[in-house]
Protein backbone atom coordinates (compact mmCIF):
# COMPACT_ATOMS: atom_id res chain seq x y z
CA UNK A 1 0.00 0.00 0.00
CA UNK A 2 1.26 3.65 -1.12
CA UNK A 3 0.67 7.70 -0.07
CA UNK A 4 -1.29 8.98 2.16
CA UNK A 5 -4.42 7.40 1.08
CA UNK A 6 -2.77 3.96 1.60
CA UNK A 7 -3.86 2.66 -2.00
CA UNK A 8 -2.38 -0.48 -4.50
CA UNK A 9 0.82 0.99 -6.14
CA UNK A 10 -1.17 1.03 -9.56
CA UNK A 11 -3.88 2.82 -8.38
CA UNK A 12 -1.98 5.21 -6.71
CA UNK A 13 -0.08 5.89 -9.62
CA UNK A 14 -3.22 6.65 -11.56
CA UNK A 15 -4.39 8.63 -9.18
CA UNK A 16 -1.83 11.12 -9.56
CA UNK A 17 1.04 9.42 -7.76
CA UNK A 18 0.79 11.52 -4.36
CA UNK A 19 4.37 12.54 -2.48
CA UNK A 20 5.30 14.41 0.21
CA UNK A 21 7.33 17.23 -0.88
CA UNK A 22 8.25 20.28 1.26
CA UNK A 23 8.06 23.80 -0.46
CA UNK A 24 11.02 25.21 1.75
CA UNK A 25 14.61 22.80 1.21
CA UNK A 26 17.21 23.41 3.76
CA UNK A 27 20.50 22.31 2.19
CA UNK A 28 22.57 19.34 2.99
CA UNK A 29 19.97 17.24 4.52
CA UNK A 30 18.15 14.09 3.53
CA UNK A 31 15.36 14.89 5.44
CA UNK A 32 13.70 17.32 2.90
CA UNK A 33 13.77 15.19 0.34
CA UNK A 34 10.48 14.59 -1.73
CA UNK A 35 9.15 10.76 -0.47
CA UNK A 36 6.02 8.34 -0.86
CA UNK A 37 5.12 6.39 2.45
CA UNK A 38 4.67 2.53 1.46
CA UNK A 39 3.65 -0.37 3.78
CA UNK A 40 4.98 -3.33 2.56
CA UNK A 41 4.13 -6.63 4.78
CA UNK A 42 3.37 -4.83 7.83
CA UNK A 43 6.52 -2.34 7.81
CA UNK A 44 6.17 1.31 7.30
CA UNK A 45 8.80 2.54 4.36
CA UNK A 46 9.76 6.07 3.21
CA UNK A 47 11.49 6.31 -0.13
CA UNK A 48 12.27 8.56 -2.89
CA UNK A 49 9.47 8.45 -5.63
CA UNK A 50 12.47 8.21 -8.41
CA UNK A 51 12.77 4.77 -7.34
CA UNK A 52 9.32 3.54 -7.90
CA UNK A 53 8.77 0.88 -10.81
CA UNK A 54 4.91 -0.42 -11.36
CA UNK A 55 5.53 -3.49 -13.99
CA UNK A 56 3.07 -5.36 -15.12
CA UNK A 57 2.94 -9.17 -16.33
């Protein structure tokens, strides 16, 4: 489950792919770095959105 809304990874990307992304950057630190919450079997994950792959097969 992904974003805020807690939805499937390809519904949240068709949904407009929600991130957090803070409109004031203080420089060198990771912590304002744009990032999509995902809970992946039962653990809570914050990532970059750059590394997000939806494949299908």
């Amino acid at each position: 489950m992904m974003g805020p809304h807690m939805t499937s990874p390809t519904l949240w990307w068709e949904e407009n792919a929600e991130i957090f992304s803070r409109s004031k950057r203080e420089e060198d630190t990771m912590y304002q770095l744009d990032y999509i919450h995902i809970l992946y079997k039962g653990k809570d994950y914050r990532i970059n959105p750059i590394f997000i792959q939806i494949v299908e097969g």
